[in-house]
N, C-alpha and C. Protein backbone atom coordinates (compact mmCIF):
# COMPACT_ATOMS: atom_id res chain seq x y z
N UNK A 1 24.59 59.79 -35.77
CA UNK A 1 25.55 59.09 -36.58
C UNK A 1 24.99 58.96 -37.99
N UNK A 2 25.88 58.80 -39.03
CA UNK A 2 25.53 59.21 -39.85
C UNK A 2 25.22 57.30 -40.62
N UNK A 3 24.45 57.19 -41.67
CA UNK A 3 24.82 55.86 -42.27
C UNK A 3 25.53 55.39 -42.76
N UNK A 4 26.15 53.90 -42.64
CA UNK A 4 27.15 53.27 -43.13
C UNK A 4 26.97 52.92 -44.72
N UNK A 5 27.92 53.36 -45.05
CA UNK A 5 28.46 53.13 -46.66
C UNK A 5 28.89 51.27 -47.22
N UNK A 6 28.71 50.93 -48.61
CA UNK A 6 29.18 49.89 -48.49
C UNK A 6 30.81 49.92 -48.59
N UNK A 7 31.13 48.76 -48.09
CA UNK A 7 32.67 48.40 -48.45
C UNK A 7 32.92 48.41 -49.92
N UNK A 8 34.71 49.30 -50.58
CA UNK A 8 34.94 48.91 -51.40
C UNK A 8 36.10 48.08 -52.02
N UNK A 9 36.25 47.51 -52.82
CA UNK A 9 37.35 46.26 -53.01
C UNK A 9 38.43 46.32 -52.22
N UNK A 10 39.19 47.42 -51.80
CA UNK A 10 40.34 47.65 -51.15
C UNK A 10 40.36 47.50 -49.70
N UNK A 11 38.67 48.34 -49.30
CA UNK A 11 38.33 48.46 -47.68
C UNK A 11 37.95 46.96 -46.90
N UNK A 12 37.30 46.19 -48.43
CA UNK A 12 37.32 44.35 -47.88
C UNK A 12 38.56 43.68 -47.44
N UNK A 13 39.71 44.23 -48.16
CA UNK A 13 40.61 43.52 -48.12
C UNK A 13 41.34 43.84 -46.91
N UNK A 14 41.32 44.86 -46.50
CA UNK A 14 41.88 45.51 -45.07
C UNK A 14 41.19 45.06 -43.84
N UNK A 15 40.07 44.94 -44.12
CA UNK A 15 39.15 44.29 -42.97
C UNK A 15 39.32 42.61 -42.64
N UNK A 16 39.65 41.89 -43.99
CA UNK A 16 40.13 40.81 -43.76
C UNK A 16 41.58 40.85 -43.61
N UNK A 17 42.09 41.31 -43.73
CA UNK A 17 43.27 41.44 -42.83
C UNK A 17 43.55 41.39 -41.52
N UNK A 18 42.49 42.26 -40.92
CA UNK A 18 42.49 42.50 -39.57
C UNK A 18 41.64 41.39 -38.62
N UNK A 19 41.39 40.09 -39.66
CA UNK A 19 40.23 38.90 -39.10
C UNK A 19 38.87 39.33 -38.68
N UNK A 20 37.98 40.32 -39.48
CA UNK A 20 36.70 40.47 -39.45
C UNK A 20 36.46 40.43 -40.76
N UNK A 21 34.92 39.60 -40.48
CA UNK A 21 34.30 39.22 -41.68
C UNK A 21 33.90 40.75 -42.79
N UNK A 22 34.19 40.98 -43.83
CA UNK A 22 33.50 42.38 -44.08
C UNK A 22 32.38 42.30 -44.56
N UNK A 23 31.28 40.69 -44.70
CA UNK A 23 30.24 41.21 -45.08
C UNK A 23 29.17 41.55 -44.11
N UNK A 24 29.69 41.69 -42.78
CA UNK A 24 29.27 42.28 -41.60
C UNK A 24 28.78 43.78 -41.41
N UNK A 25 30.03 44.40 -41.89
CA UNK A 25 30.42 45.74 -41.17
C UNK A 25 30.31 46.63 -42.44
N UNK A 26 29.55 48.32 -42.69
CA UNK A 26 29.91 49.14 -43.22
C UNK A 26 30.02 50.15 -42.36
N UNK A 27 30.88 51.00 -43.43
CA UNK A 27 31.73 51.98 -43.04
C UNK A 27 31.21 52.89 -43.19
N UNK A 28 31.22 54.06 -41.59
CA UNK A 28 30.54 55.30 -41.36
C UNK A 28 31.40 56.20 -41.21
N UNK A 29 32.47 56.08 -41.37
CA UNK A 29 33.47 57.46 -41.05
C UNK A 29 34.95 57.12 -41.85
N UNK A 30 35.49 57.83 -42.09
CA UNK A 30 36.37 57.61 -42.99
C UNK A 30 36.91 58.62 -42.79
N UNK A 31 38.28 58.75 -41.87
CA UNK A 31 39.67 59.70 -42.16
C UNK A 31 40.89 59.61 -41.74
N UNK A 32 42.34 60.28 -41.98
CA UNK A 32 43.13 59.65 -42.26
C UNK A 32 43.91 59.02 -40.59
N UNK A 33 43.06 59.32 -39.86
CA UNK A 33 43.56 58.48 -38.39
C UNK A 33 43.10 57.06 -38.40
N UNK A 34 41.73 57.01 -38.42
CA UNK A 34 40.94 55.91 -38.02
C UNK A 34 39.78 55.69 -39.21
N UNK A 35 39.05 54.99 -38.88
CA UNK A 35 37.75 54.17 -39.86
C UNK A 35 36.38 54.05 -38.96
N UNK A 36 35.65 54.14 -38.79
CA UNK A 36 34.44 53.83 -37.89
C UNK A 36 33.89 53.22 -38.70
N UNK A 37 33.26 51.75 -37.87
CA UNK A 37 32.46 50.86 -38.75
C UNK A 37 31.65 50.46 -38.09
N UNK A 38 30.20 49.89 -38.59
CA UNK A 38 29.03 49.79 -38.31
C UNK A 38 29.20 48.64 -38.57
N UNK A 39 28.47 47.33 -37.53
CA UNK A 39 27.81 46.26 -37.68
C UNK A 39 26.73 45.97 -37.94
N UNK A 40 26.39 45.36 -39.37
CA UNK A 40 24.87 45.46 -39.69
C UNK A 40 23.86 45.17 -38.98
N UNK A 41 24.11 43.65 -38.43
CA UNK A 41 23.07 43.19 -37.49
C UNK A 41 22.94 43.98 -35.81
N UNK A 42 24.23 44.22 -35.69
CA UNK A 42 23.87 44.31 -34.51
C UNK A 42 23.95 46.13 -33.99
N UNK A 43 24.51 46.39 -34.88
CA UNK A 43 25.05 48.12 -34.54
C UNK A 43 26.02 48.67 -33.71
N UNK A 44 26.69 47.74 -33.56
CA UNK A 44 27.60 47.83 -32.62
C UNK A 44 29.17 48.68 -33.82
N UNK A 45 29.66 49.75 -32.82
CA UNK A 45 30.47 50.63 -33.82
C UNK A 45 31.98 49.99 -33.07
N UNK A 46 32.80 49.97 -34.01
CA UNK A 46 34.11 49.86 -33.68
C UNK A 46 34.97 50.60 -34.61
N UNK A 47 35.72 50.99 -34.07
CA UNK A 47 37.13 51.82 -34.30
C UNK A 47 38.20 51.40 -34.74
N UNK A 48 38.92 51.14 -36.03
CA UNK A 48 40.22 50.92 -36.48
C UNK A 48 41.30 51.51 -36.99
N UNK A 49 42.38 51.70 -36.84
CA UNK A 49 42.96 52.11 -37.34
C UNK A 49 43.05 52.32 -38.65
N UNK A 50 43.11 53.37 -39.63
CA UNK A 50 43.59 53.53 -41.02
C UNK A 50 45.02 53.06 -41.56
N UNK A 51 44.53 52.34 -42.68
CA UNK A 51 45.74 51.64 -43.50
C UNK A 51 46.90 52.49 -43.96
């Protein structure tokens, strides 16, 4: 897996949308289905849908 990127102004705002904190989680995958995101502390990956 590759490393997580930071969040940018737009990708915070989508994440709080969805009720996760974003200074948690960066983002390792990025395309136009889904999002893969990395939890800093813990590494745990989750899957969201794209905006």
């Amino acid at each position: 897996m590759k490393n997580g990127k930071r969040l940018k102004r737009f990708e915070k705002q989508y994440l709080r949308s969805l009720n996760l904190n974003h200074e948690n989680w960066l983002l390792s995958k990025k395309t136009t289905e889904f999002w893969l995101i990395v939890h800093k502390l813990t590494g745990q990956t989750k899957e969201i849908p794209a905006p």
